[in-house]
C-alpha atoms as a PDB file:
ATOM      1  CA  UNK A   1       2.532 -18.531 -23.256  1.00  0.00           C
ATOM      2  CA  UNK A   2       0.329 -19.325 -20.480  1.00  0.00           C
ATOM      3  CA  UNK A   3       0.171 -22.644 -18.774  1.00  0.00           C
ATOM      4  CA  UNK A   4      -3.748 -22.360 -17.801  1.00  0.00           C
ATOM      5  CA  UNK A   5      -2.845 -21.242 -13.830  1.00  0.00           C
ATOM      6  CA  UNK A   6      -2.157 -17.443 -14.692  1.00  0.00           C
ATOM      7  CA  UNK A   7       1.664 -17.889 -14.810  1.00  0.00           C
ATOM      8  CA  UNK A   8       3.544 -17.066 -18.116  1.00  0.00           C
ATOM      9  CA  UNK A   9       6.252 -19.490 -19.373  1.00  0.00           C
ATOM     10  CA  UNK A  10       8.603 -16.268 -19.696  1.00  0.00           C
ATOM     11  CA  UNK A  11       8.508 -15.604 -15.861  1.00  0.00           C
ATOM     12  CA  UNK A  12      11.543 -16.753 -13.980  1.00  0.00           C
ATOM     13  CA  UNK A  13      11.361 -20.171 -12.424  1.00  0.00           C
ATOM     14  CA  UNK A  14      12.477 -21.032  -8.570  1.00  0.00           C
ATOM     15  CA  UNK A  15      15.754 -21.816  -9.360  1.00  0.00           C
ATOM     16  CA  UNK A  16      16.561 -18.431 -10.937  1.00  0.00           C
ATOM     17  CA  UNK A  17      14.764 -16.875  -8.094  1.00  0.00           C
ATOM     18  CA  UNK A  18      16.848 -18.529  -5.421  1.00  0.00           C
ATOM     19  CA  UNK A  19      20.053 -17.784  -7.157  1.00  0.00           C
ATOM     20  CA  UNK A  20      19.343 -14.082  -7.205  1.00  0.00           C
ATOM     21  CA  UNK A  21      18.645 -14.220  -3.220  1.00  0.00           C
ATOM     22  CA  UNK A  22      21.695 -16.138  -2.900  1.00  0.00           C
ATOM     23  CA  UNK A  23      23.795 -12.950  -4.866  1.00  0.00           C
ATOM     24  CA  UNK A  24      22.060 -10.553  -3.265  1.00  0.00           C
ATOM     25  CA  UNK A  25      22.462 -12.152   0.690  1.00  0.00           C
ATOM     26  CA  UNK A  26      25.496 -10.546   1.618  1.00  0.00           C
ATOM     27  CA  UNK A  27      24.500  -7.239   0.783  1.00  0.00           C
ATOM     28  CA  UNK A  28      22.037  -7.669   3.984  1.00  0.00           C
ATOM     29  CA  UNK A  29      24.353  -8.538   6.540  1.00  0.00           C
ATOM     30  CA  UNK A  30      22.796  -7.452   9.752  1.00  0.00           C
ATOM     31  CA  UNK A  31      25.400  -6.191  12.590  1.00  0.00           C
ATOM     32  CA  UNK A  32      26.029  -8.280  15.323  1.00  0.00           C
ATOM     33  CA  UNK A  33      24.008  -7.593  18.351  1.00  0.00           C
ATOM     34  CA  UNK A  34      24.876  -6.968  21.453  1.00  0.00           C
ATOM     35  CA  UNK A  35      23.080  -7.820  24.578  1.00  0.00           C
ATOM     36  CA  UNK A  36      22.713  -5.438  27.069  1.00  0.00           C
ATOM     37  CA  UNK A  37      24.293  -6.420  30.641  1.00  0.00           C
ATOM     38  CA  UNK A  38      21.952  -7.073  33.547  1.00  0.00           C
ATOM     39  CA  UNK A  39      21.400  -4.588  36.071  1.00  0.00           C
ATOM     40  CA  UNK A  40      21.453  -5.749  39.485  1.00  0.00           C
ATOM     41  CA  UNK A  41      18.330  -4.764  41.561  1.00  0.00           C
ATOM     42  CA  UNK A  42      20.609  -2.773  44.138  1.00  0.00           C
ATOM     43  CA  UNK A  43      20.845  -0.603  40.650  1.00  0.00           C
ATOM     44  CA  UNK A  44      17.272   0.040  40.067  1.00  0.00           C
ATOM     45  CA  UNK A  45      16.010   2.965  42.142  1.00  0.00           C
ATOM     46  CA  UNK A  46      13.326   5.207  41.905  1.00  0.00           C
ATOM     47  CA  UNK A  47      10.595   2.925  40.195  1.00  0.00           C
ATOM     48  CA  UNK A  48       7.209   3.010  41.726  1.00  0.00           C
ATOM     49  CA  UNK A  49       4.258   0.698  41.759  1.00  0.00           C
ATOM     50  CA  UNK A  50       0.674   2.047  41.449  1.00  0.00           C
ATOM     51  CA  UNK A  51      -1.539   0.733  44.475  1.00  0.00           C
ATOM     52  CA  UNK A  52      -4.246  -0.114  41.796  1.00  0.00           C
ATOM     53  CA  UNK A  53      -1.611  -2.110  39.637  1.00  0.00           C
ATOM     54  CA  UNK A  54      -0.212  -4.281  42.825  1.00  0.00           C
ATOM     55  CA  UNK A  55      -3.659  -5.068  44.107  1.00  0.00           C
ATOM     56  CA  UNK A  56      -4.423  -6.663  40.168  1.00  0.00           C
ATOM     57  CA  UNK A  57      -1.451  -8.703  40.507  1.00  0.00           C
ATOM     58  CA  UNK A  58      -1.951  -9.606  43.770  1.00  0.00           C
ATOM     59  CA  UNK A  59      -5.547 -10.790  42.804  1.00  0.00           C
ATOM     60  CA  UNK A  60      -4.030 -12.737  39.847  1.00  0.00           C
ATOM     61  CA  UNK A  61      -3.622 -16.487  39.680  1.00  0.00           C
ATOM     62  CA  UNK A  62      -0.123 -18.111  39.964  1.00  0.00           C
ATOM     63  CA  UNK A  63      -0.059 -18.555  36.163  1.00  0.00           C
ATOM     64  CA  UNK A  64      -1.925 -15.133  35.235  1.00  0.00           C
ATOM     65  CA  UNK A  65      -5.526 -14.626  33.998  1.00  0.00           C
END
C-alpha cells in the first residue's frame, strides 16, 4: 500500500528501526584509545626546516593567510 510519498505501509517504521540499532550497538564497541604521551622538544632531533618554507611563515600574518 502506498501512502502517495513513495513509502510502502509494509516498510518498517522508526521505532522498529531504532530498536534494531539499539540490539545491534554493542556489537560495535570501539576500543578505548589511548593518547600518545608528549615528547619533549629536547626529544625531537634531526628535523629540518626548508629555507623556502621558513621565509612563507615568516611572511605570514599573526593569524595565517
Amino acid at each position: 500500500m502506498s501512502s502517495g510519498h513513495g513509502v510502502t505501509a509494509d516498510l518498517p517504521g522508526l521505532e522498529e528501526l531504532r530498536g534494531d540499532c539499539a540490539r545491534m550497538a554493542p556489537h560495535w564497541v570501539a576500543p578505548p584509545r589511548n593518547a600518545p604521551a608528549p615528547v619533549p622538544p629536547s626529544r625531537i632531533h634531526g628535523v629540518t626546516i626548508p629555507s623556502s618554507s621558513v621565509r612563507l611563515i615568516a611572511d605570514m600574518s599573526e593569524y595565517g593567510d
